[in-house]
Protein backbone atom coordinates (compact mmCIF):
# COMPACT_ATOMS: atom_id res chain seq x y z
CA UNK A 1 64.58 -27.98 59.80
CA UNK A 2 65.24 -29.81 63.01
CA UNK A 3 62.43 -32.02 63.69
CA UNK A 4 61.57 -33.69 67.17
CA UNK A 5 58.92 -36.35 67.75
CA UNK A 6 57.40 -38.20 70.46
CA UNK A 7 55.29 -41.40 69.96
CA UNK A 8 52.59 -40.88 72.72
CA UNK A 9 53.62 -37.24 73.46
CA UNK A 10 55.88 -38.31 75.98
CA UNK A 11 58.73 -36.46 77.69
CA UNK A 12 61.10 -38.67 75.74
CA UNK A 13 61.94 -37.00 71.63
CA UNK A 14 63.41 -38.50 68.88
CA UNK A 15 65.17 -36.18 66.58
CA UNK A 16 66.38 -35.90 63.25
CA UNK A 17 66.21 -33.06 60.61
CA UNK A 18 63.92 -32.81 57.51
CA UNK A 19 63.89 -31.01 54.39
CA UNK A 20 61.23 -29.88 52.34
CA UNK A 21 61.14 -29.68 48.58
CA UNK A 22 60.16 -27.40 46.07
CA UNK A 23 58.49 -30.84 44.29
CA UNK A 24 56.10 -31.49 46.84
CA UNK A 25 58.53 -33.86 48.72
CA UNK A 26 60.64 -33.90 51.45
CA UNK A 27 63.50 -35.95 53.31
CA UNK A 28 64.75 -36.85 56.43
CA UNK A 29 68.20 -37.93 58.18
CA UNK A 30 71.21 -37.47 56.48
CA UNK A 31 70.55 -40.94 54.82
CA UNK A 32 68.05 -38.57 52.47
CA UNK A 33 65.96 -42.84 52.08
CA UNK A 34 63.06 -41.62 54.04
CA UNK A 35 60.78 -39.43 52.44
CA UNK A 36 57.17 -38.47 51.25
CA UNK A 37 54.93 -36.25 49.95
CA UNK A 38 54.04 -32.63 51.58
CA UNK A 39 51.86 -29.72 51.51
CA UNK A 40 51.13 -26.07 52.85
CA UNK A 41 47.46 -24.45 53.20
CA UNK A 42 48.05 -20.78 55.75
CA UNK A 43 50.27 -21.77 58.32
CA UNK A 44 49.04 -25.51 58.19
CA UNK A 45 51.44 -27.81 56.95
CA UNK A 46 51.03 -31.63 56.74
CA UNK A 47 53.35 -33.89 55.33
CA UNK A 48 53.31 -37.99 54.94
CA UNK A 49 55.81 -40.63 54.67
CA UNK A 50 55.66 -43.27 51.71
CA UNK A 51 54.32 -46.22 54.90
CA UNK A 52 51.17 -43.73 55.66
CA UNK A 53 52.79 -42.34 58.88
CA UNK A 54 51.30 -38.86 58.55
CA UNK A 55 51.98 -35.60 60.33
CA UNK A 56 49.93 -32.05 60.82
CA UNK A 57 50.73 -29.19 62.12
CA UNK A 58 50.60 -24.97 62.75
CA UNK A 59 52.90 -22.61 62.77
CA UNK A 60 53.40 -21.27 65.76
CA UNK A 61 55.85 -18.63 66.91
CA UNK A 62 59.01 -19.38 65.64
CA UNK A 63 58.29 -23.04 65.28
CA UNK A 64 55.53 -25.47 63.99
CA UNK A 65 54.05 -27.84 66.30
CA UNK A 66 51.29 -30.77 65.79
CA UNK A 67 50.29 -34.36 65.94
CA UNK A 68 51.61 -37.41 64.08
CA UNK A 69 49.39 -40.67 63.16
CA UNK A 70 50.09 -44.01 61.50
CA UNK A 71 47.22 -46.13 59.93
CA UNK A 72 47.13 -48.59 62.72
CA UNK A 73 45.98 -45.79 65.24
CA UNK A 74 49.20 -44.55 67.31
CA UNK A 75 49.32 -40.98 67.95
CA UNK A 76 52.05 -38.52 69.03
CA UNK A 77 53.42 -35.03 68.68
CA UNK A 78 56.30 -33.54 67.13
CA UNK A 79 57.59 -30.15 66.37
CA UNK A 80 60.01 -28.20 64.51
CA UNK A 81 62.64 -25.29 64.32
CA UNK A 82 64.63 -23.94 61.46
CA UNK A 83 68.21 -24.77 61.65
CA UNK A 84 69.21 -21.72 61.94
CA UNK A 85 69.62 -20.39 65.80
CA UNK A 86 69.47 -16.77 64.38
CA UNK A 87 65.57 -15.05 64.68
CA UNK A 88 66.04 -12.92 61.55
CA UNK A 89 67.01 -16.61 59.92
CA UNK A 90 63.58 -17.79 60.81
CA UNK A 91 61.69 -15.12 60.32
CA UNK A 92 62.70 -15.36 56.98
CA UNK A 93 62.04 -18.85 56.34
CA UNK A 94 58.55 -17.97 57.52
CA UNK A 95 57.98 -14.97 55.77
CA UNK A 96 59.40 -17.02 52.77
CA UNK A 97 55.86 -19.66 53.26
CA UNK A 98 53.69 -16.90 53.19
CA UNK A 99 55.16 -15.53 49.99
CA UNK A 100 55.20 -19.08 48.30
CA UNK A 101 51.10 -19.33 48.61
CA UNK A 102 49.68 -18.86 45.24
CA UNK A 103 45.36 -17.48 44.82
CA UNK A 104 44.16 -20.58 47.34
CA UNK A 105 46.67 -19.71 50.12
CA UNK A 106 48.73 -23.38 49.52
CA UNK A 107 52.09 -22.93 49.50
CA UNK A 108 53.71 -25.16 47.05
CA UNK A 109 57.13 -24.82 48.66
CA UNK A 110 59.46 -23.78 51.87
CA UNK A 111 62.67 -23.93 49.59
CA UNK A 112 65.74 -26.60 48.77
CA UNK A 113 67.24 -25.92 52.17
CA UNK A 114 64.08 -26.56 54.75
């Protein structure tokens, strides 16, 4: 997924990509060092690096927007898009969430590739 951020929801975004795991974990940058722990529930997901630097947020469209918070109390927003610039491509990786939710509606997984 392509992933932009903003530390105070400014008009100025950072960007990287991440991927998320079939484990439970994900990874950003093409380093693949930073990483953490995430989770589905609907078309919530929230996800949170190994410092506490945590990050929720809805699907919306064809993208999934939301806040980001550290311990110490800064706030911004982020969102991302699939890689793919084709619609049936993320269609598919949505439809591909809603199939991965088992009785509770979590899904455990959005597949090796993000």
């Amino acid at each position: 997924w392509n992933y932009r951020f903003s530390w105070g929801c400014g008009s100025v975004y950072g960007s990287t990509t991440i991927v998320f795991l079939a484990n439970g974990t994900f990874r950003t940058g093409s380093s693949a060092t930073i990483r953490g722990k995430w989770y589905m529930v609907g078309h919530e997901i929230c996800w949170e690096f190994t410092n506490g630097c945590t990050y929720a947020g809805r699907k919306i469209g064809s993208s999934v927007q939301g806040m980001m918070y550290t311990t110490s109390g800064s706030k911004g927003c982020f969102y991302l898009t699939h890689r793919s610039t084709s619609t049936a491509s993320m269609k598919k990786a949505f439809e591909q969430m809603q199939e991965a939710q088992d009785s509770n509606g979590v899904i455990r997984y959005l597949g090796p590739d993000g």
